[in-house]
C-alpha atoms as a PDB file:
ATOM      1  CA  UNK A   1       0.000   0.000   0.000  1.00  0.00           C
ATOM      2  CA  UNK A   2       1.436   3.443  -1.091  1.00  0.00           C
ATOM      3  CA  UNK A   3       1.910   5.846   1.667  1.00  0.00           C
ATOM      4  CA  UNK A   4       0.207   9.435   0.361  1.00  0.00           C
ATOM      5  CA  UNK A   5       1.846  12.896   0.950  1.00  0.00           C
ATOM      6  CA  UNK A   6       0.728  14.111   3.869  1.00  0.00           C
ATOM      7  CA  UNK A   7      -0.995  17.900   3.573  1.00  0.00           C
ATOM      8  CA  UNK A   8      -1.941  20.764   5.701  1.00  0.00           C
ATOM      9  CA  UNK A   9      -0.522  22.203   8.412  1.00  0.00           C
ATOM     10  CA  UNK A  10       3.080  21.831   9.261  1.00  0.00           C
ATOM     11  CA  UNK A  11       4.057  20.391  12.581  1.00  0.00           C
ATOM     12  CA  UNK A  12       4.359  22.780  15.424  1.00  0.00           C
ATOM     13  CA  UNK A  13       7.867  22.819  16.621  1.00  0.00           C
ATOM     14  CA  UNK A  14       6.972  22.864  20.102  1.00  0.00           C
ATOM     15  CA  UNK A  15       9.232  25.566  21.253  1.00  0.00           C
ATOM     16  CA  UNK A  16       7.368  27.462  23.579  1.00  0.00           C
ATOM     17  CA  UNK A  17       4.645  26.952  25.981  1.00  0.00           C
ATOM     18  CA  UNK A  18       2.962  29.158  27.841  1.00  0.00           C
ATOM     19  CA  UNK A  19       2.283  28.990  31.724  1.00  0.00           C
ATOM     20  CA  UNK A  20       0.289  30.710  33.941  1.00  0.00           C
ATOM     21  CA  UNK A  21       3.575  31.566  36.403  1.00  0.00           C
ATOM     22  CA  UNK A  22       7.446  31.558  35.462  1.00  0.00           C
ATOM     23  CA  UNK A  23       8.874  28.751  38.116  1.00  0.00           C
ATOM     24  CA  UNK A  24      12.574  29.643  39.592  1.00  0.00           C
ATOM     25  CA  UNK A  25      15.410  28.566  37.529  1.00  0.00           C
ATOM     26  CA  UNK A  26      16.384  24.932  39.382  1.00  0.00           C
ATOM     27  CA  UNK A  27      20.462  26.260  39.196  1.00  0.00           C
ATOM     28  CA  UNK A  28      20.150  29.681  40.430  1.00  0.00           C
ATOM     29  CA  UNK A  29      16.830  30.636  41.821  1.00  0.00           C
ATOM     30  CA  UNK A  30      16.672  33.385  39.125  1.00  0.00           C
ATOM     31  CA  UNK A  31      13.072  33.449  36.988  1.00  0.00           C
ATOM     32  CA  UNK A  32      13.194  30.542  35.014  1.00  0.00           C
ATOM     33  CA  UNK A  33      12.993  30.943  30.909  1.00  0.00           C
ATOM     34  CA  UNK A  34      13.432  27.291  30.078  1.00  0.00           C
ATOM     35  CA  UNK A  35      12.330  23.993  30.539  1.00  0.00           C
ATOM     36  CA  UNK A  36      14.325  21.818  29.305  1.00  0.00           C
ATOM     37  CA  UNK A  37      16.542  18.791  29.486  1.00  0.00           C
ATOM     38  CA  UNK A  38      20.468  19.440  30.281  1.00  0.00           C
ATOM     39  CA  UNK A  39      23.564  18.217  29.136  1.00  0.00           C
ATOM     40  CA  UNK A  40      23.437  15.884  32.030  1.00  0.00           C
ATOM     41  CA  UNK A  41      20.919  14.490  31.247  1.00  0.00           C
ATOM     42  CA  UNK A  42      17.858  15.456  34.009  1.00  0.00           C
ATOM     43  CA  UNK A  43      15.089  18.080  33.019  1.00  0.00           C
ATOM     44  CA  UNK A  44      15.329  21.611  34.745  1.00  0.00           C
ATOM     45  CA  UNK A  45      13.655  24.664  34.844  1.00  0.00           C
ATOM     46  CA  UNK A  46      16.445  27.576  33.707  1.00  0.00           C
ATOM     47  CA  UNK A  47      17.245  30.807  33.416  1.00  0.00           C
ATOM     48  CA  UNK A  48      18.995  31.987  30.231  1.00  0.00           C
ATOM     49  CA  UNK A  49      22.294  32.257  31.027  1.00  0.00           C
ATOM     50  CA  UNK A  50      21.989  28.324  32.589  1.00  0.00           C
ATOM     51  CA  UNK A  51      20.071  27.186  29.780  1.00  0.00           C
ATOM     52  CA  UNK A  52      22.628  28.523  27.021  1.00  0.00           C
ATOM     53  CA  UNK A  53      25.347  26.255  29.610  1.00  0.00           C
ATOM     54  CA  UNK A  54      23.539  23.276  30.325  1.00  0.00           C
ATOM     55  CA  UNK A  55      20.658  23.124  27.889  1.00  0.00           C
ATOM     56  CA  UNK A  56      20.621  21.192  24.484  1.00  0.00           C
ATOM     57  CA  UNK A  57      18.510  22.947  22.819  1.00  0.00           C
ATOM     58  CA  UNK A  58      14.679  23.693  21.369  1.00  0.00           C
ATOM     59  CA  UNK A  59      12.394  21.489  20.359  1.00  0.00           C
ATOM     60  CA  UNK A  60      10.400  18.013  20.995  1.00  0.00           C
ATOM     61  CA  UNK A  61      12.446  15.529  23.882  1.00  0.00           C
ATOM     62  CA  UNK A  62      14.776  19.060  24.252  1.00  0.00           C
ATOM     63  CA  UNK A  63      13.355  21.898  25.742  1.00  0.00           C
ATOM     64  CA  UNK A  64      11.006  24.518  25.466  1.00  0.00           C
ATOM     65  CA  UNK A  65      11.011  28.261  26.263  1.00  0.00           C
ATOM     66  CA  UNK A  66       8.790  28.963  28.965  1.00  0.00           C
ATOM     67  CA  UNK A  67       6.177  31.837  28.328  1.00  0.00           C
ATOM     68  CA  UNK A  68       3.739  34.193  30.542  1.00  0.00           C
ATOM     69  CA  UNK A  69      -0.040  33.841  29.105  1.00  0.00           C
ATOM     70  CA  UNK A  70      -1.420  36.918  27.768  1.00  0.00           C
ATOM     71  CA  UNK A  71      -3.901  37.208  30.290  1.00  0.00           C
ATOM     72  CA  UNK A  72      -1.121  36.639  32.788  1.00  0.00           C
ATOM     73  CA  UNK A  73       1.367  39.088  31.058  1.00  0.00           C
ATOM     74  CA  UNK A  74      -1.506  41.954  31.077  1.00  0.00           C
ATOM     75  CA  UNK A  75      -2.407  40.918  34.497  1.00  0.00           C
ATOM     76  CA  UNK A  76       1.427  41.195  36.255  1.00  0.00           C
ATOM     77  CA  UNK A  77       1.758  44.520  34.208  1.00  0.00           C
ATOM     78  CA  UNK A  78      -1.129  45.954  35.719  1.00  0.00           C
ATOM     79  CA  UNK A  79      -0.039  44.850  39.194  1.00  0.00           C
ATOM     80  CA  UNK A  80       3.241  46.064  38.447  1.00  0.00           C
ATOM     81  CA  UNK A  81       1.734  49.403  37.710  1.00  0.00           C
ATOM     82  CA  UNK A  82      -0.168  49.524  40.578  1.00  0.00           C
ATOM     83  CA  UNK A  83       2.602  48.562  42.837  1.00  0.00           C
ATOM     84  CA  UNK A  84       4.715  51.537  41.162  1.00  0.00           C
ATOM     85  CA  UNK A  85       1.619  53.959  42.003  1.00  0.00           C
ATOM     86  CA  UNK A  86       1.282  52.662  45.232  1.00  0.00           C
ATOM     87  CA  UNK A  87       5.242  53.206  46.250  1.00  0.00           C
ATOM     88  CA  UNK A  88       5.127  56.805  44.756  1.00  0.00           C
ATOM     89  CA  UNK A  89       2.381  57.365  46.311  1.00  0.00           C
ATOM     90  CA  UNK A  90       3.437  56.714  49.614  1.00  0.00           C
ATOM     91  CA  UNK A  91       6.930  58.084  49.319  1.00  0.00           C
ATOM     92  CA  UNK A  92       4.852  61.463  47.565  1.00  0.00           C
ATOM     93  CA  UNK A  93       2.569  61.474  51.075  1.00  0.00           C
ATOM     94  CA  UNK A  94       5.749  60.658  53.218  1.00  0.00           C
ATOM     95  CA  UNK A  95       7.311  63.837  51.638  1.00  0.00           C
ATOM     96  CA  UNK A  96       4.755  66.508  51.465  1.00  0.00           C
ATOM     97  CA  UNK A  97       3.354  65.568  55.357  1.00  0.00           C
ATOM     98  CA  UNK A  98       6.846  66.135  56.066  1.00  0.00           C
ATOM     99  CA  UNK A  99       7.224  69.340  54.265  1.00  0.00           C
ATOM    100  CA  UNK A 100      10.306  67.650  52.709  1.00  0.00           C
ATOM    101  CA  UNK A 101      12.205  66.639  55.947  1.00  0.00           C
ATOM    102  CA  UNK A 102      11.263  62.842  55.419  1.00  0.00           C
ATOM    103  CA  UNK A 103      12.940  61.666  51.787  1.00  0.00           C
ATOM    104  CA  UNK A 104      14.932  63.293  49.267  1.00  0.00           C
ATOM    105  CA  UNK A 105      14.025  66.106  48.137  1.00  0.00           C
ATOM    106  CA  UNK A 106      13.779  69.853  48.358  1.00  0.00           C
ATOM    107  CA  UNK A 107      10.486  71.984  48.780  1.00  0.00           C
ATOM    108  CA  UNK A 108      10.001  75.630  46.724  1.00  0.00           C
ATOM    109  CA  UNK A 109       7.333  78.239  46.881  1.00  0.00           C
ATOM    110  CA  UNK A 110       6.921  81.153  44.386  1.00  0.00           C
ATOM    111  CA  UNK A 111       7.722  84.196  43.643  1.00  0.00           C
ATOM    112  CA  UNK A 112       3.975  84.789  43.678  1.00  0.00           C
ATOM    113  CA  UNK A 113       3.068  83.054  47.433  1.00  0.00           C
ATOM    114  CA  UNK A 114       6.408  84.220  48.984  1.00  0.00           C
ATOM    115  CA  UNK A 115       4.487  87.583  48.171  1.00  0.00           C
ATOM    116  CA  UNK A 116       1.705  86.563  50.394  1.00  0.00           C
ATOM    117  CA  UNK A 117       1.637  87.539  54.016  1.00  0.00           C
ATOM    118  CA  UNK A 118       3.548  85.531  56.633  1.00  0.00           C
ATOM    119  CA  UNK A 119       0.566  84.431  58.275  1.00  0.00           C
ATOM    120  CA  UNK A 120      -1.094  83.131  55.460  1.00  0.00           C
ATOM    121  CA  UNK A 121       2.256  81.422  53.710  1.00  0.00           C
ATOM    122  CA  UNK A 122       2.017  79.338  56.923  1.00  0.00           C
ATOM    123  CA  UNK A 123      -1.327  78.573  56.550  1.00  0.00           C
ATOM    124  CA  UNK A 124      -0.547  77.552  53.215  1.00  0.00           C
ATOM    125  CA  UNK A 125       2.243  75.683  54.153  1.00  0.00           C
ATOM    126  CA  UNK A 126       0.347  73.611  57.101  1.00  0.00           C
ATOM    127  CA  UNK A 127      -2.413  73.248  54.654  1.00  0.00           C
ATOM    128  CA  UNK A 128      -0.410  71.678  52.196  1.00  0.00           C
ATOM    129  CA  UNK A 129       1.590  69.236  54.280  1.00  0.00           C
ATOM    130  CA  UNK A 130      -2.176  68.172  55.547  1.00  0.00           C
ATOM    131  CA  UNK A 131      -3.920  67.674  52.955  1.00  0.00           C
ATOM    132  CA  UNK A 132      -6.112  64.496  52.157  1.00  0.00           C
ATOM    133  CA  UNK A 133      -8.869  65.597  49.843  1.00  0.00           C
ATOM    134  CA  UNK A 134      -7.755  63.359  47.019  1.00  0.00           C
ATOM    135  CA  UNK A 135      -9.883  61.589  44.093  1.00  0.00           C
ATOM    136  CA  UNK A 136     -10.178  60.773  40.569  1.00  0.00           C
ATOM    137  CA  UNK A 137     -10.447  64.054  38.955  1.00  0.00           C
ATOM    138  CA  UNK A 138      -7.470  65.665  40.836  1.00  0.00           C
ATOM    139  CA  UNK A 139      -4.925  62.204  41.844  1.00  0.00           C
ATOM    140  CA  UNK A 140      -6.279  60.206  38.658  1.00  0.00           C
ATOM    141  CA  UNK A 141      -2.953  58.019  38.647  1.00  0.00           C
ATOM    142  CA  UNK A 142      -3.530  57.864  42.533  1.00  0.00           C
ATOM    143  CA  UNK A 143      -0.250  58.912  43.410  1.00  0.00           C
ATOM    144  CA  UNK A 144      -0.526  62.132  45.492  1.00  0.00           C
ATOM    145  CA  UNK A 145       1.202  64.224  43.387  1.00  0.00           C
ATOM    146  CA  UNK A 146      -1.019  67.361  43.422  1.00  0.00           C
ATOM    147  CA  UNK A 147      -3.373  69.431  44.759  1.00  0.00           C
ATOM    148  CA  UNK A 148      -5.818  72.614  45.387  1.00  0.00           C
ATOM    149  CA  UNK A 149      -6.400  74.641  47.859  1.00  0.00           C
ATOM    150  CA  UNK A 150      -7.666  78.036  48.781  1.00  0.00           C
ATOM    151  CA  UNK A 151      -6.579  79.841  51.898  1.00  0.00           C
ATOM    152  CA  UNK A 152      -7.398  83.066  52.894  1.00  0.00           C
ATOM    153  CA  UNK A 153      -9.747  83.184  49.624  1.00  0.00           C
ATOM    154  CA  UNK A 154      -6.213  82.674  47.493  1.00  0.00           C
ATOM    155  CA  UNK A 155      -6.369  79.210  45.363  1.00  0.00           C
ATOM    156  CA  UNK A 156      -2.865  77.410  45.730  1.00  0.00           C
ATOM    157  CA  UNK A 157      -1.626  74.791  43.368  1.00  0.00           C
ATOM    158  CA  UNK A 158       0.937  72.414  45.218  1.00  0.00           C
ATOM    159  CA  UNK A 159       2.640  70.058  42.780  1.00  0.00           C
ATOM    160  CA  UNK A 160       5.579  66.809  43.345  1.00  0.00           C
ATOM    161  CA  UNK A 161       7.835  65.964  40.354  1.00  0.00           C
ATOM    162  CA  UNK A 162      10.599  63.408  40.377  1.00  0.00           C
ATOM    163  CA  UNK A 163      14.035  64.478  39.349  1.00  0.00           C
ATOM    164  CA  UNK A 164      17.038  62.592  39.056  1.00  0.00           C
ATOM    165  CA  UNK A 165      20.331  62.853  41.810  1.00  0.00           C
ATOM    166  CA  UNK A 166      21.365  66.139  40.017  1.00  0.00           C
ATOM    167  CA  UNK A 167      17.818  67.643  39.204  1.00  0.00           C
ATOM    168  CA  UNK A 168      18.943  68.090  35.569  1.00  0.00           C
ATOM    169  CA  UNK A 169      16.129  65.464  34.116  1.00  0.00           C
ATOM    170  CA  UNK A 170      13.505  63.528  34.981  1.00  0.00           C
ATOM    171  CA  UNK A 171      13.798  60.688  37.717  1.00  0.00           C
ATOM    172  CA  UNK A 172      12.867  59.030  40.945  1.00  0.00           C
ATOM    173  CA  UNK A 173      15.868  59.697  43.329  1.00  0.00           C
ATOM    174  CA  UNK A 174      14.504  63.700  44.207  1.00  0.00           C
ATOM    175  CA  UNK A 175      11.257  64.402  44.724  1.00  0.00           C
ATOM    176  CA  UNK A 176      10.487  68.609  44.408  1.00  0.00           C
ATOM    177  CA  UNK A 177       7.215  70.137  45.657  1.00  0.00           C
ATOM    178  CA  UNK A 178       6.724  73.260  44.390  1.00  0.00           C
ATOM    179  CA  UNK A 179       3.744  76.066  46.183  1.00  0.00           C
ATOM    180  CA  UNK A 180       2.809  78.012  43.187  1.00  0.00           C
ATOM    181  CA  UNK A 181      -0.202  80.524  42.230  1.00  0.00           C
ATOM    182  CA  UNK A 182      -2.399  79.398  39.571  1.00  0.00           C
ATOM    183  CA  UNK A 183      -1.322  81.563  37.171  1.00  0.00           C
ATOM    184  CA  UNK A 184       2.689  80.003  37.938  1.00  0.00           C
ATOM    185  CA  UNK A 185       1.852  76.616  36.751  1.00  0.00           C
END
């Protein structure tokens, strides 16, 4: 009996699979990438650099590259993001109660509320390191990063940005909160 060409789909080369949490690399206790059988013989979980050592390679009865589910991937990013809002937002609270004694950082007023009188720049400045009143439509990336308040029937903008060791650009190592006027944002 004559054996017909197969058609269709190729094989799948069973190089990846995807899993619902990367396990520890058996070697190193990095995040494993691999699963796959070693040089010596026994199966392991690896990480890169002890899969490109000890791993023979990709493919069926070798190994396979070991992949986060979609759903999985989307889910740890969104945790990730929250955990990143949640830390600035603590350190950003931790800061401002503080009035920049607690943290790195350095605090600034204006030109325009260094104007103001003394007794109502500390008001300001009390009101500022006290404040609470936050919500979606002024903290939508919850991270307590700015806010509005009147005193003495003057509206006061407070604001925290992140600033790298130097304060040249853009970072996380400085925070600055700045006391500003409307019109000075």
């Amino acid at each position: 009996m004559e054996k017909k060409p197969q058609t269709g789909k190729p094989a799948a080369t069973h190089t990846e699979v995807a899993v619902e949490v990367l396990p520890r690399c058996d070697f190193c206790d990095s995040q494993a990438a691999y699963d796959g059988k070693t040089q010596m013989g026994p199966w392991a979980n690896m990480c890169e650099a002890h899969f490109q050592a000890h791993g023979i390679g990709l493919g069926l009865g070798k190994g396979q590259k070991l992949v986060l589910n979609k759903k999985q991937m989307n889910e740890k990013a969104a945790t990730t993001r929250q955990t990143e809002h949640s830390q600035r937002r603590l350190l950003n609270d931790l800061f401002r109660s503080s009035l920049g004694l607690m943290g790195s950082g350095r605090v600034l007023i204006t030109n325009g509320v260094d104007s103001l009188p003394e007794d109502t720049k500390a008001k300001i400045l009390l009101a500022v390191r006290d404040f609470d009143d936050f919500n979606e439509d002024n903290d939508p990336h919850a991270e307590h990063d700015f806010g509005s308040i009147k005193i003495d029937g003057q509206a006061i903008f407070w604001k925290i940005d992140y600033y790298d060791a130097d304060y040249r650009y853009h970072g996380e190592v400085n925070r600055v909160l700045t006391i500003m006027l409307p019109h000075e944002y």
